[in-house]
C-alpha atoms as a PDB file:
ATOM      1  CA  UNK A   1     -26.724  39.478 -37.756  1.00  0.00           C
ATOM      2  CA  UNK A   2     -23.354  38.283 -38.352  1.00  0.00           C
ATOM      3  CA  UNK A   3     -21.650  40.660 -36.220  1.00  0.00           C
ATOM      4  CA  UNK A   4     -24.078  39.637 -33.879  1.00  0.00           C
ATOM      5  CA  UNK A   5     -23.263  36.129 -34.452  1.00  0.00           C
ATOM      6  CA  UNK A   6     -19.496  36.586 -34.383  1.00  0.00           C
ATOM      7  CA  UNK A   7     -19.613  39.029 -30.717  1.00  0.00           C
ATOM      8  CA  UNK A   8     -21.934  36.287 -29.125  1.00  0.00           C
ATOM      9  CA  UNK A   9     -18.873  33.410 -30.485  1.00  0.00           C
ATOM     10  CA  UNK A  10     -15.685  35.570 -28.770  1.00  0.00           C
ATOM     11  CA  UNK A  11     -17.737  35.891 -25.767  1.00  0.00           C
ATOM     12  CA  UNK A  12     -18.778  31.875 -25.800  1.00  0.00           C
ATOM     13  CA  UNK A  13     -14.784  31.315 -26.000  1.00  0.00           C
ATOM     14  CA  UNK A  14     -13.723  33.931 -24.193  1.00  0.00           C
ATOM     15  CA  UNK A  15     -15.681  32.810 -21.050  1.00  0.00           C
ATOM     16  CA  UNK A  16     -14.922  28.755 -22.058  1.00  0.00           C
ATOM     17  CA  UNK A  17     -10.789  30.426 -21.851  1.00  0.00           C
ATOM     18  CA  UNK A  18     -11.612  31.604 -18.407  1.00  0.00           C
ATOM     19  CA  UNK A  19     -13.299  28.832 -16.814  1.00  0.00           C
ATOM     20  CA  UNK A  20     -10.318  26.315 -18.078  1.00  0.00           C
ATOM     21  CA  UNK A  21      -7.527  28.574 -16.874  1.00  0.00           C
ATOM     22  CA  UNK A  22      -8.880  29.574 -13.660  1.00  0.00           C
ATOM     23  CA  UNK A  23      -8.586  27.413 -10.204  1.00  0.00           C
ATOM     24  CA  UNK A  24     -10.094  24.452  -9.286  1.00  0.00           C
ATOM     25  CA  UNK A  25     -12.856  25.002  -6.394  1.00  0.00           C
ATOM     26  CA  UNK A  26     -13.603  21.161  -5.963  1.00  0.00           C
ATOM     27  CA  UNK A  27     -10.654  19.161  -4.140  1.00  0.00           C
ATOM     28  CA  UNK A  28     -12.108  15.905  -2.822  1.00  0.00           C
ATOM     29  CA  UNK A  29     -10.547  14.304   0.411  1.00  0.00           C
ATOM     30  CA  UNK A  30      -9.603  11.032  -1.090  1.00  0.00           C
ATOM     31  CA  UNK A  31      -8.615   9.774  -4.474  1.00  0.00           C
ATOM     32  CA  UNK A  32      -8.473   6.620  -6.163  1.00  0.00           C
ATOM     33  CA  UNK A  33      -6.761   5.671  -9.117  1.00  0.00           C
ATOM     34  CA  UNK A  34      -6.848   2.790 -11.579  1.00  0.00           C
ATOM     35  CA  UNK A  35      -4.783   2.213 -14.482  1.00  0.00           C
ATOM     36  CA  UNK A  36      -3.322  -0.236 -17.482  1.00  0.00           C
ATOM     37  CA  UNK A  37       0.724  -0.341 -16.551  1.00  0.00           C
ATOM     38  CA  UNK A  38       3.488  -0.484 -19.082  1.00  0.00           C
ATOM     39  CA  UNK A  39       6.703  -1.023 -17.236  1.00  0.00           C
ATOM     40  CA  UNK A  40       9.947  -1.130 -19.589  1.00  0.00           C
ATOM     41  CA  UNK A  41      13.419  -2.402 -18.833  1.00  0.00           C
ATOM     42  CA  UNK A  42      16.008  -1.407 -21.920  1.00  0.00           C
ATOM     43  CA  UNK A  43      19.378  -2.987 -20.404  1.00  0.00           C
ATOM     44  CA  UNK A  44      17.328  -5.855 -20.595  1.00  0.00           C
ATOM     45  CA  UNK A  45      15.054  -5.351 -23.647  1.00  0.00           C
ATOM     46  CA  UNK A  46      12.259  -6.186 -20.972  1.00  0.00           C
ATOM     47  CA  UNK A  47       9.006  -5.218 -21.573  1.00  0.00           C
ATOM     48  CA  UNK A  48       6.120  -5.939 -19.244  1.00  0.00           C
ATOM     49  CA  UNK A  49       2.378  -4.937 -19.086  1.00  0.00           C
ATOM     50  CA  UNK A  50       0.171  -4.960 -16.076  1.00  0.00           C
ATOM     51  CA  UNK A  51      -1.834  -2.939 -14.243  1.00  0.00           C
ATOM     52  CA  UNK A  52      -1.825  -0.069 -11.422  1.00  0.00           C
ATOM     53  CA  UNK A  53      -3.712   0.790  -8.553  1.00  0.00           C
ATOM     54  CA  UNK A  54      -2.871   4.064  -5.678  1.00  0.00           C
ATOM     55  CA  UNK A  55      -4.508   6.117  -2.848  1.00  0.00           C
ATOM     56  CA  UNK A  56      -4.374   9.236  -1.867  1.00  0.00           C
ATOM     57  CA  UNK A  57      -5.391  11.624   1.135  1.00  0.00           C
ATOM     58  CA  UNK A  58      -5.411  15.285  -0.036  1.00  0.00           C
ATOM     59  CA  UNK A  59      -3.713  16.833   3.160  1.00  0.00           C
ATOM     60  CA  UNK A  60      -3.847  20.476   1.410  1.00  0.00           C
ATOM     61  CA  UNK A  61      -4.829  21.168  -2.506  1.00  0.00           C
ATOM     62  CA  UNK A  62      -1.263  21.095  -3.459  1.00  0.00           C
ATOM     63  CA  UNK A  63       0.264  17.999  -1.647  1.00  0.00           C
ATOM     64  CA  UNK A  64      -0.964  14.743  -1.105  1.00  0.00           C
ATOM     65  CA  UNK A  65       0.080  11.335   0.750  1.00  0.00           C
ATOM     66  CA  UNK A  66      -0.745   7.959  -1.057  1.00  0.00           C
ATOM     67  CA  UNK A  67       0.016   4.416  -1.087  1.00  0.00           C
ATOM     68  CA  UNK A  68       1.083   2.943  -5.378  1.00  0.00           C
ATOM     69  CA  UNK A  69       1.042  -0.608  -5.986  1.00  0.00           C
ATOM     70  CA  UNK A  70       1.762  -2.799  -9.579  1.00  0.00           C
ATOM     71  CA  UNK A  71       2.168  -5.611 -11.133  1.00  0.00           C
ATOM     72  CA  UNK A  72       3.310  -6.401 -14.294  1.00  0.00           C
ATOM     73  CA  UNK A  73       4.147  -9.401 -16.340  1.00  0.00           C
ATOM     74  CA  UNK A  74       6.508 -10.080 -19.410  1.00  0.00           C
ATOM     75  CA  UNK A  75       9.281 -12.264 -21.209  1.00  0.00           C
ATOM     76  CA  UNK A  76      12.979 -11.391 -22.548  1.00  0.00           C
ATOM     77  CA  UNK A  77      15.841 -13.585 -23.401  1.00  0.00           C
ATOM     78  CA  UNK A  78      18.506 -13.232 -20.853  1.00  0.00           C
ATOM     79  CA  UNK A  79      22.280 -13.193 -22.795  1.00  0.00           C
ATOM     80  CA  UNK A  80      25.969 -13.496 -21.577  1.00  0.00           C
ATOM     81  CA  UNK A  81      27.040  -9.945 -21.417  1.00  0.00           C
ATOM     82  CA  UNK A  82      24.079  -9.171 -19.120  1.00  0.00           C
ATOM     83  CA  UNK A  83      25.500 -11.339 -16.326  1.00  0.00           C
ATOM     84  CA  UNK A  84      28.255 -10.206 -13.651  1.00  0.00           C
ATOM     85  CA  UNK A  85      31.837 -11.280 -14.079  1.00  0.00           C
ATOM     86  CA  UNK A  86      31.344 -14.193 -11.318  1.00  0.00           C
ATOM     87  CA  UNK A  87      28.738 -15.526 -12.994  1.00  0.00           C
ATOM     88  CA  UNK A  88      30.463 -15.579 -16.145  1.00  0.00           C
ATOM     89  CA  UNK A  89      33.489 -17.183 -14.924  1.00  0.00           C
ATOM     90  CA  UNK A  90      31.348 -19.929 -14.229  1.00  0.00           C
ATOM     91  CA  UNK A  91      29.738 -19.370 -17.785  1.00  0.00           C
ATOM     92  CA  UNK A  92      32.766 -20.383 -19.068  1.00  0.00           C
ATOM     93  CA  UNK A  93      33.666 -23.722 -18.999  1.00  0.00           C
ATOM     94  CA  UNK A  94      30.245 -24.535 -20.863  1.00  0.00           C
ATOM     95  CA  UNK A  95      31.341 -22.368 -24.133  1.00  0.00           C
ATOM     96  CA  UNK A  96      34.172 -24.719 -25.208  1.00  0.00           C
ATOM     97  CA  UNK A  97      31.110 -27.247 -25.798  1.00  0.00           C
ATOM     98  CA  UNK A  98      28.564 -25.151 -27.337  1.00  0.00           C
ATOM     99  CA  UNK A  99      28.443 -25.996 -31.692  1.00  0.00           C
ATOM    100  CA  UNK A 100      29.780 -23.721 -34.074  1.00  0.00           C
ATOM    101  CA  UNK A 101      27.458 -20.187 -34.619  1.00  0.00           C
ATOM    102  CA  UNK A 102      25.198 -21.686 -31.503  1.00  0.00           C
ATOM    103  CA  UNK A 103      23.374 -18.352 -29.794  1.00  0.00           C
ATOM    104  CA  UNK A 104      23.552 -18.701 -26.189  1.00  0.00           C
ATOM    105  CA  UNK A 105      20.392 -16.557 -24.966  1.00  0.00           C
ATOM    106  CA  UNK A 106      17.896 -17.787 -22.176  1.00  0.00           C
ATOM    107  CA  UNK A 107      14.539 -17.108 -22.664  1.00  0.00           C
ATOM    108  CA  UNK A 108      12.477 -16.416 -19.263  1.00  0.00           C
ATOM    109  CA  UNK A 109       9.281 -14.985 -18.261  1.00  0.00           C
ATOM    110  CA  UNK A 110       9.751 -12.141 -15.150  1.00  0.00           C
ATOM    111  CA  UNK A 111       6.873 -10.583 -12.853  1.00  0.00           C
ATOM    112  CA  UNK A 112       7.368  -7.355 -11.134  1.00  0.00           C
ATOM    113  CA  UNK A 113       5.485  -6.184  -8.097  1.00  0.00           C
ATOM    114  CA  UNK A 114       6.534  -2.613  -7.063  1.00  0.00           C
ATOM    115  CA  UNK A 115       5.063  -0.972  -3.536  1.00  0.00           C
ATOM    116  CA  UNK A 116       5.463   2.748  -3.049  1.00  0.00           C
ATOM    117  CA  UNK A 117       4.577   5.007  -0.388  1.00  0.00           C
ATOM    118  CA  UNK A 118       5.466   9.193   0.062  1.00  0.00           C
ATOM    119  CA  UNK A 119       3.954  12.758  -0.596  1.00  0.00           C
ATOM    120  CA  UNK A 120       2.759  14.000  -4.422  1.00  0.00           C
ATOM    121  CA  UNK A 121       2.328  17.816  -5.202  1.00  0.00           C
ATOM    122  CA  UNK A 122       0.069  19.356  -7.178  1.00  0.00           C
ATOM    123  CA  UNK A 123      -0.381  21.775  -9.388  1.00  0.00           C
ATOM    124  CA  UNK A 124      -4.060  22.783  -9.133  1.00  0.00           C
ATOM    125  CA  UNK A 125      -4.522  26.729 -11.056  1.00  0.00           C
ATOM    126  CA  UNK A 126      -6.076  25.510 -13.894  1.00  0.00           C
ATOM    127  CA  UNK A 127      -9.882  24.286 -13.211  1.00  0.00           C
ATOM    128  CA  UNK A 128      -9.882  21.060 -15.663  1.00  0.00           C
ATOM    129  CA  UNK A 129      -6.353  19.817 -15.545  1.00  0.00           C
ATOM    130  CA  UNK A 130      -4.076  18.727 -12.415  1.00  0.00           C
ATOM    131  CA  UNK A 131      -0.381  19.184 -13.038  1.00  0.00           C
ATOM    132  CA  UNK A 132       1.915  16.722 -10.643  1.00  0.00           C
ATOM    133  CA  UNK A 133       5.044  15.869  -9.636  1.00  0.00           C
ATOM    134  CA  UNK A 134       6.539  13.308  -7.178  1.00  0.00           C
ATOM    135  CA  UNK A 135       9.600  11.447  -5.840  1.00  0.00           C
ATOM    136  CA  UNK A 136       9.704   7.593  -6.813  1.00  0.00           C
ATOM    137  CA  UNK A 137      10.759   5.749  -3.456  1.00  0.00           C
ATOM    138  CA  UNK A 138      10.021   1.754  -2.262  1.00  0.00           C
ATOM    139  CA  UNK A 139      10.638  -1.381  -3.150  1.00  0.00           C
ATOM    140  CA  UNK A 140      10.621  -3.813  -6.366  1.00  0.00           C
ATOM    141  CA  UNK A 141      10.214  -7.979  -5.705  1.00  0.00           C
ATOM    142  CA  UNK A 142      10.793  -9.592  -8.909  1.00  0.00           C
ATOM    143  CA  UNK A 143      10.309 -13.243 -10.141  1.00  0.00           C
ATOM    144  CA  UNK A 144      12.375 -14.794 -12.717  1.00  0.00           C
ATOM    145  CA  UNK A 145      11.714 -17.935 -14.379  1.00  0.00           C
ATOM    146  CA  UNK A 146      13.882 -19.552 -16.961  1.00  0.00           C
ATOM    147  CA  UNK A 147      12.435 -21.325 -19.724  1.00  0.00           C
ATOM    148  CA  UNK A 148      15.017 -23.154 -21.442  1.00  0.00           C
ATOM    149  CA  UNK A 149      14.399 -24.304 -25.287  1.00  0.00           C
ATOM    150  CA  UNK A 150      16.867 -26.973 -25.984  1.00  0.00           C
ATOM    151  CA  UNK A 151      18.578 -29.466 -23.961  1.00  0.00           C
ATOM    152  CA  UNK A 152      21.825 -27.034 -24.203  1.00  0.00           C
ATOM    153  CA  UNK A 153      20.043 -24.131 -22.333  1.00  0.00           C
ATOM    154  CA  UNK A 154      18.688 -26.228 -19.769  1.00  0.00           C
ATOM    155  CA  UNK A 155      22.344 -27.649 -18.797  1.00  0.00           C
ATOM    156  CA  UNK A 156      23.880 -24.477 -18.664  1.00  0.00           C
ATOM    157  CA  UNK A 157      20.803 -22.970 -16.683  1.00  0.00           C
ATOM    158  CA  UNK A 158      20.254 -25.793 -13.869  1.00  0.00           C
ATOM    159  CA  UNK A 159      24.289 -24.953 -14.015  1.00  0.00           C
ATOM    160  CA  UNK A 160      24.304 -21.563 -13.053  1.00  0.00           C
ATOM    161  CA  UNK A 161      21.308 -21.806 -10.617  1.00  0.00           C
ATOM    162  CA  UNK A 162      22.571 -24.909  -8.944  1.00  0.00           C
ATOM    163  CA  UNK A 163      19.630 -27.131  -9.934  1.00  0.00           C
ATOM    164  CA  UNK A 164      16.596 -24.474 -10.041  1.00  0.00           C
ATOM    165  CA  UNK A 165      15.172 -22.612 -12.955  1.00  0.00           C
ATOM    166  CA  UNK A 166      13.696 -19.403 -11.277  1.00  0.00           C
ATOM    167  CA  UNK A 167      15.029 -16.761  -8.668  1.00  0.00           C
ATOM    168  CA  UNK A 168      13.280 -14.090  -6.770  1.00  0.00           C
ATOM    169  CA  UNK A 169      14.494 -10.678  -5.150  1.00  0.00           C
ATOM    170  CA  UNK A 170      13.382  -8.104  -3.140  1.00  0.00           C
ATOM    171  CA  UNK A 171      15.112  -4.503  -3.728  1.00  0.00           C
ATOM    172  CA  UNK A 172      14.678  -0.724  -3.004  1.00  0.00           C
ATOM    173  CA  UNK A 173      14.471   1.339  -5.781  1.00  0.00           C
ATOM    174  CA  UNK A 174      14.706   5.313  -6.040  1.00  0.00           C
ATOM    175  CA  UNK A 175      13.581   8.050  -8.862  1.00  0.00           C
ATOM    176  CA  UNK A 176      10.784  10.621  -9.445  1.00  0.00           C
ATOM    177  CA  UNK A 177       7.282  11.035 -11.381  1.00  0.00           C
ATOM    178  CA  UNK A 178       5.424  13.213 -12.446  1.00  0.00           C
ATOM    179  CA  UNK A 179       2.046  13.318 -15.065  1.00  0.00           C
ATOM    180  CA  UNK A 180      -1.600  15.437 -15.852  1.00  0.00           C
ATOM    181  CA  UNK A 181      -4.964  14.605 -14.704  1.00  0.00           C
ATOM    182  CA  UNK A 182      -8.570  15.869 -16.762  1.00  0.00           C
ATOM    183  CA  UNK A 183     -10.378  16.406 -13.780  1.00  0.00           C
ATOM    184  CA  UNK A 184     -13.801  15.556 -16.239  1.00  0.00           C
ATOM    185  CA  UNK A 185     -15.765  16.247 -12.972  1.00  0.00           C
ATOM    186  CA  UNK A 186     -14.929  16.758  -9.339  1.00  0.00           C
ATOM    187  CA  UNK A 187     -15.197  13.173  -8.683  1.00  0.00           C
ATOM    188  CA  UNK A 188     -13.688  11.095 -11.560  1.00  0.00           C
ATOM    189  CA  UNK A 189     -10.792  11.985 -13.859  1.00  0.00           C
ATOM    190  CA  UNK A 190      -8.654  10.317 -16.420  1.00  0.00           C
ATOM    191  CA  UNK A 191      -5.151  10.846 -15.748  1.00  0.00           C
ATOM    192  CA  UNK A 192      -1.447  10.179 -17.297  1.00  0.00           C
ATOM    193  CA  UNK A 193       1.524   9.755 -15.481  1.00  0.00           C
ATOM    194  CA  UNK A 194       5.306   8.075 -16.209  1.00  0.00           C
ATOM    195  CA  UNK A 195       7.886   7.325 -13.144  1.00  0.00           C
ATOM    196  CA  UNK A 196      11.568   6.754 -13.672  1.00  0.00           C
ATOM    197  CA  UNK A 197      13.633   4.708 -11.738  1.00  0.00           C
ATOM    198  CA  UNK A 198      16.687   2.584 -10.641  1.00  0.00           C
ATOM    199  CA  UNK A 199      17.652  -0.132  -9.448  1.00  0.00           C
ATOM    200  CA  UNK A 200      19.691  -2.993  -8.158  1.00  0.00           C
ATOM    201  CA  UNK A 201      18.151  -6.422  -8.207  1.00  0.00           C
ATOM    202  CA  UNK A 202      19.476 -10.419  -8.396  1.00  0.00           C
ATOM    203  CA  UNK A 203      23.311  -8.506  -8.140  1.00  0.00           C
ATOM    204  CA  UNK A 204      24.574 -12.112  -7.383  1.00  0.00           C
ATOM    205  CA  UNK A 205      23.463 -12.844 -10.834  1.00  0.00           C
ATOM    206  CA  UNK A 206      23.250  -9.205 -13.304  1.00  0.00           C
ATOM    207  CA  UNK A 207      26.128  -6.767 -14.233  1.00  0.00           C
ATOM    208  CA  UNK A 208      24.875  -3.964 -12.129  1.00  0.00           C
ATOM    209  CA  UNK A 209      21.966  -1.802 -11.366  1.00  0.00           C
ATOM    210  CA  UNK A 210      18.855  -1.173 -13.758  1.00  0.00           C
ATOM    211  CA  UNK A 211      16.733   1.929 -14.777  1.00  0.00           C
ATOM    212  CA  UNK A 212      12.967   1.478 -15.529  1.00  0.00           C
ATOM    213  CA  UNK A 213      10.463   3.697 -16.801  1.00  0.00           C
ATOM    214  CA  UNK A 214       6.689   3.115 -16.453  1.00  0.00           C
ATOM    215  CA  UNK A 215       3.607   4.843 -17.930  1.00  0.00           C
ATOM    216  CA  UNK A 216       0.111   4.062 -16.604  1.00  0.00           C
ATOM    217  CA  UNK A 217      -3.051   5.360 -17.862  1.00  0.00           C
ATOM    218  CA  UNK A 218      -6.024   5.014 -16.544  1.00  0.00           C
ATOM    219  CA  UNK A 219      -8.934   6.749 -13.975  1.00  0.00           C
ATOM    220  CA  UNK A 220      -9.350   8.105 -10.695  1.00  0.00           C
ATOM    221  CA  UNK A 221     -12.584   8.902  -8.533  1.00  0.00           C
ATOM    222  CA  UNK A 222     -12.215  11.102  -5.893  1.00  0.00           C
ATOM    223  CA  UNK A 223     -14.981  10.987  -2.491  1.00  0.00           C
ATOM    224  CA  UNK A 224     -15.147  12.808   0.835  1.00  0.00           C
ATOM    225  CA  UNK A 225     -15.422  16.374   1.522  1.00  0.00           C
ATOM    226  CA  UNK A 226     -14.214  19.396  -0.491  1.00  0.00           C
ATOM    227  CA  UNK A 227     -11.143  20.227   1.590  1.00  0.00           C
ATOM    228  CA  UNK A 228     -11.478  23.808   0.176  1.00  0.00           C
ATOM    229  CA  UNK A 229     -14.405  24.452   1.781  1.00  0.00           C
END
């Protein structure tokens, strides 16, 4: 009986082994995905939360062409060496007046909307899990919004943006991504994935260009015909 027991168990897992490693059958058309966004900034200990939405077409079982968009939201403190030497210089004249062991940081809450467009390849051999890689290409608008906590900050702000306390810009930023989906079913999945990427935004303003990394998690549904078939 307990031989029995234990052939009956290797050939359970042995067979379970075989479905998860061999091919997926099932590729749907179209895709849909849905996600919680975490987008972080490090030059500018900036870290922002949103959310994620993209769309793909399934051309062939290993490459697809979608459309990404996100927002996400968040607030930092903006200091003096993160600002370009123009900027600075006109930084300057404002230090001579600050009090003795004064910190001169700005706080400010920042939005990020990023729109991206381009192919996404697949890795499809295994039947429950879709590996996938793809290059990070579009463009970034950003909003900042100082939000000055003392009469001191406020002055040097409305200084440095002649009169205004927010800025916007629109930028094109370049990387790559990559990330796993469970495909649970044929038409809904949860899936992973993290993009990396750089950038050059409010230049008249910041010391140079910016990397980013975001991680979204979240689920897709995919509809329309099996394209294998």
């Amino acid at each position: 009986m307990r031989h029995s027991f234990v052939c009956v168990l290797a050939l359970f897992l042995l067979s379970t082994a075989l479905t998860c490693f061999s091919q997926q059958t099932d590729v749907r058309q179209f895709a849909a995905f849905g996600a919680f966004s975490y987008l972080s900034t490090p030059s500018l200990n900036l870290t922002q939360r949103g959310f994620d939405g993209d769309f793909g077409y399934n051309v062939r079982s290993w490459v697809s062409l979608g459309f990404d968009f996100s927002y996400n939201g968040g607030h930092s403190s903006l200091l003096p060496n993160d600002l370009n030497s123009a900027t600075q210089a006109k930084l300057a004249p404002f230090l001579p007046l600050l009090p003795p062991g004064f910190i001169l940081a700005v706080p400010y809450n920042s939005s990020t909307y990023t729109y991206e467009a381009g192919p996404q390849f697949n890795y499809r051999r295994l039947k429950k899990v879709t590996l996938f890689a793809r290059p990070a290409l579009g463009a970034l608008h950003a909003n900042f919004t100082a939000k000055p906590n003392n009469p001191i900050i406020a002055e040097i702000v409305s200084g440095l943006l002649n009169g205004s306390t927010s800025k916007s810009d629109t930028v094109v930023f370049y990387g790559f991504g990559g990330g796993i989906t469970w495909e649970i079913t044929p038409q809904f999945g949860i899936r992973v994935a993290s993009d990396f990427v750089h950038y050059d935004f409010f230049s008249n303003l910041l010391n140079g260009g910016r990397n980013s990394v975001r991680v979204v998690v979240g689920t897709k549904f995919s509809f329309g015909k099996n394209i294998l078939h």
